[in-house]
Protein backbone atom coordinates (compact mmCIF):
# COMPACT_ATOMS: atom_id res chain seq x y z
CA UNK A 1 61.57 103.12 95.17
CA UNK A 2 64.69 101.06 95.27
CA UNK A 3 67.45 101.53 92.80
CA UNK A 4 67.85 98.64 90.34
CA UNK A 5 70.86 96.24 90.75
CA UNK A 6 72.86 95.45 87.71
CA UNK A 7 75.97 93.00 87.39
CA UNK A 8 78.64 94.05 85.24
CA UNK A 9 82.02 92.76 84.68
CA UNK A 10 84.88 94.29 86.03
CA UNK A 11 87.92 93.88 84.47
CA UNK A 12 91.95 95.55 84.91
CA UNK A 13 94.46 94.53 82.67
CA UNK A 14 98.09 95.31 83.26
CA UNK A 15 101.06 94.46 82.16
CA UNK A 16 101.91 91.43 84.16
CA UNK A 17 98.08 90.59 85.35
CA UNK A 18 94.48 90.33 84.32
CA UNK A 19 91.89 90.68 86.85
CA UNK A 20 88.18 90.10 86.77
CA UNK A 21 85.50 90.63 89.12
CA UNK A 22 81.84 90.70 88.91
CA UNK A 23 80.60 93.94 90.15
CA UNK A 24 76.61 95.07 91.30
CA UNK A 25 76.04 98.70 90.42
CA UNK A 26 73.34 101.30 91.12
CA UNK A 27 72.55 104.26 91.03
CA UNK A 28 75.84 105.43 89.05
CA UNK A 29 77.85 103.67 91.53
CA UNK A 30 79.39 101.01 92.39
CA UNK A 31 77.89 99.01 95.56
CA UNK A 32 79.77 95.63 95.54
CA UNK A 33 82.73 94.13 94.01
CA UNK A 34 82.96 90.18 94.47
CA UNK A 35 86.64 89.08 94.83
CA UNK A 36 89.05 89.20 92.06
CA UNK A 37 89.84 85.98 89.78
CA UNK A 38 93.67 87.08 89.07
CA UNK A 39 95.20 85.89 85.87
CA UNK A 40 99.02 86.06 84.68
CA UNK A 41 98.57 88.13 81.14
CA UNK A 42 101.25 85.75 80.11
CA UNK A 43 99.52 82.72 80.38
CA UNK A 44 97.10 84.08 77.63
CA UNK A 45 97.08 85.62 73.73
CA UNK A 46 95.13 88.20 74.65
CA UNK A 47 91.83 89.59 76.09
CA UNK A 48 89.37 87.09 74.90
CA UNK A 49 91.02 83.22 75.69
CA UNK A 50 91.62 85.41 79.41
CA UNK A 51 87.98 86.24 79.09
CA UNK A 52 86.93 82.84 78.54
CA UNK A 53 89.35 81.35 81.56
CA UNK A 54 87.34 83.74 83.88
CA UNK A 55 84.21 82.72 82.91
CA UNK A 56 85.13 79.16 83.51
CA UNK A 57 86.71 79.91 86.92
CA UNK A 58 83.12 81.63 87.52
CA UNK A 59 81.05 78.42 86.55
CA UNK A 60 78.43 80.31 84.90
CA UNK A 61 77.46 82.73 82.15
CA UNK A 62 79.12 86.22 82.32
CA UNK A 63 77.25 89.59 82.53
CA UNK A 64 76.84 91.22 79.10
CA UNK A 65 77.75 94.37 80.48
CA UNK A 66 81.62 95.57 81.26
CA UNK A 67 83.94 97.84 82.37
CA UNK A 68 87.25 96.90 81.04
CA UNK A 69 90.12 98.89 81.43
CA UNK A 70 93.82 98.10 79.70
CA UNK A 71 97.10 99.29 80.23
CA UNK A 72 97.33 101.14 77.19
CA UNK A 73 96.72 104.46 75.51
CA UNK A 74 92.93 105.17 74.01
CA UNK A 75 93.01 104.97 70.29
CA UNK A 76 91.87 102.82 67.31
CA UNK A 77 93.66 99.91 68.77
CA UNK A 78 94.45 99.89 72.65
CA UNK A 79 98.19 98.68 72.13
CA UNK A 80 99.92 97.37 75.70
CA UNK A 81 103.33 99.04 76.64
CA UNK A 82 104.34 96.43 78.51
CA UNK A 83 103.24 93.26 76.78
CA UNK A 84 102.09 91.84 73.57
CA UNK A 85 98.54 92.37 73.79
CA UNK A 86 96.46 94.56 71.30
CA UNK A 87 93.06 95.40 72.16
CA UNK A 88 90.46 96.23 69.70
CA UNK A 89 87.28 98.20 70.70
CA UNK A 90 85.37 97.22 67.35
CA UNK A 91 86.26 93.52 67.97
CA UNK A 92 84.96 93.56 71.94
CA UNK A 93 81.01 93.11 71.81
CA UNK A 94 81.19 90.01 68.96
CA UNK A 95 84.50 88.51 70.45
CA UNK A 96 83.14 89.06 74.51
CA UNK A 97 79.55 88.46 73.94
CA UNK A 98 78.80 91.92 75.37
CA UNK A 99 75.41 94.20 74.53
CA UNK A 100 77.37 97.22 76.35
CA UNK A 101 81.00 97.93 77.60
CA UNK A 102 83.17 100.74 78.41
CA UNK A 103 87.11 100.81 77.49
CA UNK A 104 88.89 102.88 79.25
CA UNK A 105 92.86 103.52 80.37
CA UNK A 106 93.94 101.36 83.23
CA UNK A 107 94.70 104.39 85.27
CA UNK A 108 91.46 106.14 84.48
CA UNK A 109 90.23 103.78 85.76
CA UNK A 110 92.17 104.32 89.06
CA UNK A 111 91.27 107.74 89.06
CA UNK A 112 87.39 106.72 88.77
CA UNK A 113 87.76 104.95 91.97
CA UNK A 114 89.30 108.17 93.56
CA UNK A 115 86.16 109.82 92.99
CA UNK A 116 84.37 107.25 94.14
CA UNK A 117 85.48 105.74 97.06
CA UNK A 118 84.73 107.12 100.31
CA UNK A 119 87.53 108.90 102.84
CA UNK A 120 88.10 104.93 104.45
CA UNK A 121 89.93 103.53 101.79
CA UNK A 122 92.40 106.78 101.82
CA UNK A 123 95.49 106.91 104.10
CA UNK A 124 96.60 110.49 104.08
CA UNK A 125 100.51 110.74 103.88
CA UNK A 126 101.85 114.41 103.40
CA UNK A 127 101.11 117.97 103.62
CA UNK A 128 97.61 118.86 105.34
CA UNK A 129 95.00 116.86 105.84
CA UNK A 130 92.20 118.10 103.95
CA UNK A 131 89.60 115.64 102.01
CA UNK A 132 90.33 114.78 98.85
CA UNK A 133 86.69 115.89 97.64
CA UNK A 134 87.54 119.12 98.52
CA UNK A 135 90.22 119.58 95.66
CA UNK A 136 88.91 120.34 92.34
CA UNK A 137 91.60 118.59 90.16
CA UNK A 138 93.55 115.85 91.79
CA UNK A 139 96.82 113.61 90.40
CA UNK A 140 96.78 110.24 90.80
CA UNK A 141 100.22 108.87 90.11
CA UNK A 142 101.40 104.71 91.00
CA UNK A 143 103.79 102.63 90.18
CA UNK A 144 103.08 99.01 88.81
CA UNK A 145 104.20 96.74 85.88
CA UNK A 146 104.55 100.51 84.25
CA UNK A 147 104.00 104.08 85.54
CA UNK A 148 100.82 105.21 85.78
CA UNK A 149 99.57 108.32 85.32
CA UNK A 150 95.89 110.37 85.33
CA UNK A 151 94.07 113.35 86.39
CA UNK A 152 90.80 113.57 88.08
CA UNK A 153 88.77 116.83 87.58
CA UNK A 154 85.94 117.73 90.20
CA UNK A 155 82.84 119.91 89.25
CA UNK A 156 80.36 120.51 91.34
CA UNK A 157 78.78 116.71 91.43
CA UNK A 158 80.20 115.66 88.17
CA UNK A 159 83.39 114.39 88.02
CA UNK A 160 86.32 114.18 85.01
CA UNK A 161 88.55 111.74 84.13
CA UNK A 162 91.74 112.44 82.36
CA UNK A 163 93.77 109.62 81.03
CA UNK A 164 97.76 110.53 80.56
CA UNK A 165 100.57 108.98 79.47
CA UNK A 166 102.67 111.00 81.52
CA UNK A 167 104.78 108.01 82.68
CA UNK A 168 106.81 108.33 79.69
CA UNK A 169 108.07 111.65 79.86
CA UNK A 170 112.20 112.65 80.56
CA UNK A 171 113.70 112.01 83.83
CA UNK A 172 116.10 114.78 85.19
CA UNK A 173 118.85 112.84 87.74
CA UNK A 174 118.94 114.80 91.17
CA UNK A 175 122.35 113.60 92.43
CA UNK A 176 125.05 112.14 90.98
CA UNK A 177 124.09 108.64 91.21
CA UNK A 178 120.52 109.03 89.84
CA UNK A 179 122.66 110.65 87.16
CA UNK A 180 124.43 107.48 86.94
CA UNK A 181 121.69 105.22 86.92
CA UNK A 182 119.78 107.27 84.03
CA UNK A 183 123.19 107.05 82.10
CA UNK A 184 122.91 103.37 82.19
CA UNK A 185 119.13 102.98 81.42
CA UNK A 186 119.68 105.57 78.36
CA UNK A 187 122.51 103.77 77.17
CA UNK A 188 120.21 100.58 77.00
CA UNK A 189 117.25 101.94 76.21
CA UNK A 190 118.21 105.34 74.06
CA UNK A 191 116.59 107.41 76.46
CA UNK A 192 115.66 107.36 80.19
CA UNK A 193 111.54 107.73 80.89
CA UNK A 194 110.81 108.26 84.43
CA UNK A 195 108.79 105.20 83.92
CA UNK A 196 112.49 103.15 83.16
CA UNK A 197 113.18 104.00 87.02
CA UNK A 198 109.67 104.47 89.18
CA UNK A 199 108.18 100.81 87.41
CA UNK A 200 108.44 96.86 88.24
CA UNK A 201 111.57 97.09 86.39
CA UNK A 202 113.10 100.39 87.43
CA UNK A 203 114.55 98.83 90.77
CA UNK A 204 116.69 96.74 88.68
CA UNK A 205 118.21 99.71 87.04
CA UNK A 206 119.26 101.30 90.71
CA UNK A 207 120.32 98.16 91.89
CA UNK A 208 122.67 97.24 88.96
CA UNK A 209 124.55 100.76 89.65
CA UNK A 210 124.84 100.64 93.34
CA UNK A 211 126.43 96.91 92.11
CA UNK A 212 128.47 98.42 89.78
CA UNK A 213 130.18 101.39 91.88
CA UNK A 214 130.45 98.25 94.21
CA UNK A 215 132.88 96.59 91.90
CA UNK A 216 130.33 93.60 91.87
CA UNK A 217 127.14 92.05 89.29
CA UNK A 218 124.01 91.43 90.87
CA UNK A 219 123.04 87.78 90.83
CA UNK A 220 120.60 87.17 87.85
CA UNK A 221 117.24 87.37 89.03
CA UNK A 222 113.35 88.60 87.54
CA UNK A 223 111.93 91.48 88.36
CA UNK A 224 109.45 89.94 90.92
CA UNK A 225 112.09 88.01 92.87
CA UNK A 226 114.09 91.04 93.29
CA UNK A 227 111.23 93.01 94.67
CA UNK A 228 110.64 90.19 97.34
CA UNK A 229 114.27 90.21 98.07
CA UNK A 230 114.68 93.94 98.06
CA UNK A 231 111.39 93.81 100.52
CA UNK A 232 112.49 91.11 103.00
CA UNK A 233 115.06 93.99 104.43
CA UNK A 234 117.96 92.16 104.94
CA UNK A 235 120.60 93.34 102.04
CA UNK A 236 121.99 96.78 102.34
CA UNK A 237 122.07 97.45 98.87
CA UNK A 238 118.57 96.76 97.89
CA UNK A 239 117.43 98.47 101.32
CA UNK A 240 119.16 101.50 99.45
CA UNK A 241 117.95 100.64 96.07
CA UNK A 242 114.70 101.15 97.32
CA UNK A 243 115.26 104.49 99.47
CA UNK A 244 116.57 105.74 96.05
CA UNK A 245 113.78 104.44 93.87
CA UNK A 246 111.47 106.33 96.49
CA UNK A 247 113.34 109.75 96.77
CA UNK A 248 113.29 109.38 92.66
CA UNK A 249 109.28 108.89 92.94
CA UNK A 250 108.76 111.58 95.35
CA UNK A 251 110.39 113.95 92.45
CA UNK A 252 108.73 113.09 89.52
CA UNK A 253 105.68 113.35 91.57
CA UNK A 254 105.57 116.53 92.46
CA UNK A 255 106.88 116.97 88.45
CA UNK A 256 103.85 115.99 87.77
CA UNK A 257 101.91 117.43 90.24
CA UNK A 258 102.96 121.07 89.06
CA UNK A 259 102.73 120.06 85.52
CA UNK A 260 99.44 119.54 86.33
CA UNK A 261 98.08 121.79 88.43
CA UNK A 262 97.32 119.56 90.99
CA UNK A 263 95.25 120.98 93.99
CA UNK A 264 95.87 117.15 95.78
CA UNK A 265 97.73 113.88 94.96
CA UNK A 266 96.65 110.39 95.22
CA UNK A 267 99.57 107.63 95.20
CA UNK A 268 98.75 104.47 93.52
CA UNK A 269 99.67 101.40 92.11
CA UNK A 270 100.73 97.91 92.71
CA UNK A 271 104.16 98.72 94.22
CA UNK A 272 103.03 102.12 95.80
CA UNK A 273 100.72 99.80 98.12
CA UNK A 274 103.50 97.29 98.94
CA UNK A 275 106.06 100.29 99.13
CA UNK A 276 103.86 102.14 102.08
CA UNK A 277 105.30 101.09 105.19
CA UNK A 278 108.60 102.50 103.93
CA UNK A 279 107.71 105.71 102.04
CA UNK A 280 107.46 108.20 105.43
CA UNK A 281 111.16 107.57 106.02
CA UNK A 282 112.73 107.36 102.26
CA UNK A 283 112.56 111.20 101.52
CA UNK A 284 109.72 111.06 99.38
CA UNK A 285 108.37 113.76 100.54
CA UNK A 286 110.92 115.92 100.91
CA UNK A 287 111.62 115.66 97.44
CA UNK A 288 108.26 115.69 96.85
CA UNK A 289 108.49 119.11 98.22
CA UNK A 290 112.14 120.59 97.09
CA UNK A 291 110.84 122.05 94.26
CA UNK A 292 112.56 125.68 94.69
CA UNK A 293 110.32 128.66 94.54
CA UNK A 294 107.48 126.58 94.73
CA UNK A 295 107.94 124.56 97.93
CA UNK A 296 105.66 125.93 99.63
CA UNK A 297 102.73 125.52 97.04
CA UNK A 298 103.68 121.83 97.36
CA UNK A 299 104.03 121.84 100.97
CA UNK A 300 100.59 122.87 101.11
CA UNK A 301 99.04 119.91 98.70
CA UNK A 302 97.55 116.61 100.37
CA UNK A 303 99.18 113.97 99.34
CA UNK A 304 97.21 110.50 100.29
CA UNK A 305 97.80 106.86 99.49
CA UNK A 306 94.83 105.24 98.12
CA UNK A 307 94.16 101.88 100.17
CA UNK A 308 91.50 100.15 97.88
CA UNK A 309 92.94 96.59 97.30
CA UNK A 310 91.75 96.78 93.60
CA UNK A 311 91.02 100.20 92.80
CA UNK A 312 91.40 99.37 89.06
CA UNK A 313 88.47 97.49 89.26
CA UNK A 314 86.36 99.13 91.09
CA UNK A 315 86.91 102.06 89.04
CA UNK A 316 86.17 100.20 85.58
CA UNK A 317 82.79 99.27 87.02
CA UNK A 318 82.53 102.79 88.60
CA UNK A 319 83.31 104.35 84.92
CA UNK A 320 80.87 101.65 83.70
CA UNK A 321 78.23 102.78 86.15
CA UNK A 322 78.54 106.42 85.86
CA UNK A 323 78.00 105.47 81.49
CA UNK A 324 74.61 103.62 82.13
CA UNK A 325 73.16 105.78 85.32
């Protein structure tokens, strides 16, 4: 007997964008996701006028089923770090026109799709190359609009999903001018988060010291434009803006990774994806590794980029999926 086909909505919201998809599921699994409608978050007040401006863009009634997932911590009231929205779980079935819906931390939600997706939409990157289904707790760690951070526990054929908000922890300077740059970033800011530096905004930060030692101001730009600038190649100090904002992500990876126990790694994230081509040459993982008595425990984790183009939607309908199965 065939499995039954339901549509769901899929939807990822970030600091910077909100993206909906309609997704079929079976089975506890996810077995299409149509292409993403991507919104700018600041176009809208919140969740539900973004809500509505996908369903329009759809031309026709939405599913009453969804997997949403939010770029905040789980509480009470789902509170953005990164922008003004406030989500409100009580609010969601009246204010969505939903019968059933799961809420769940944008990079849960990325973590769902780790366990998941098959080995093809996986790149491995360092250390051996063993399957990540063969780990039994895995850290999945990306930067984006924000850092995020989550933990994926295997168990037998059940899976666990930990949600963290381990992008805001301390960040402890390596060399003198990450020393520098957190100096300048806790003098704004009161402290430095390792989310200040590995983050949309964190190349800034790099780029304004290198400027600085330079005995010159970096022309006034947003965040986005200097990404596309520092990407293009052809300025030496954002080429080594981004080296350092690699070698920085490399360490508070494997941080994390031995914070956590980590038996494998999964890099993720808006800006991991676009900063692939470069990583195998920036010293990520060599820092990834330099971790002193314990470099050859990392040495010997996986470490794989994740090559889904929306893995946080395919992991809110996968978290979805694996609620109604």
């Amino acid at each position: 007997m065939s499995e039954t086909v339901t549509e769901v909505v899929a939807a990822d919201i970030g600091g910077t964008h909100a993206r909906f998809a309609i997704a079929e599921v079976a089975g506890g699994r996810v077995v299409h996701l149509s292409t993403p409608v991507i919104l700018r978050a600041a176009d809208f007040a919140g969740l539900a006028p973004a809500w509505a401006a996908f369903g329009a863009a759809l031309g026709r009634p939405l599913p009453r089923r969804a997997g949403i997932a939010v770029a905040a911590p789980p509480g009470a009231i789902y509170k953005f770090t990164n922008s003004d929205w406030v989500v409100r779980p009580d609010d969601l079935k009246a204010g969505l026109g939903l019968e059933d819906f799961i809420l769940i931390n944008d990079f849960a939600a990325v973590a769902h799709a780790v366990a998941g997706l098959d080995a093809a939409h996986f790149r491995h990157f360092a250390g051996p190359a063993t399957p990540l289904a063969a780990a039994r707790l895995t850290s999945i760690i990306g930067p984006g609009t924000g850092l995020g951070v989550a933990q994926l526990l295997r168990d037998g054929n059940h899976h666990h999903v930990i949600a963290t908000e381990g992008g805001h922890i301390g960040f402890s300077p390596v060399d003198a001018i990450e020393a520098q740059v957190a100096a300048r970033v806790a003098a704004r800011h009161g402290r430095c988060s390792i989310e200040r530096l590995v983050s949309g905004a964190g190349l800034a930060a790099i780029a304004e010291t290198l400027a600085h030692d330079a005995g010159h101001e970096l022309p006034p730009r947003d965040d986005k434009a200097l990404w596309i600038a520092a990407l293009a190649g052809d300025d030496p100090l954002l080429d080594e803006a981004v080296a350092i904002f690699c070698r920085i992500w490399g360490s508070i990876t494997g941080d994390l990774a031995l914070a956590q126990g980590a038996e494998a790694v999964v890099l993720a994230g808006g800006i991991g994806a676009r900063l692939a081509p470069r990583l195998a040459a920036s010293g990520f993982a060599a820092r990834f590794i330099a971790k002193g008595r314990y470099a050859g425990r990392m040495a010997a984790l996986p470490v794989h980029l994740i090559t889904h183009p929306e893995p946080g939607l395919y992991g809110a309908a996968a978290a979805l999926a694996g609620a109604i199965s």
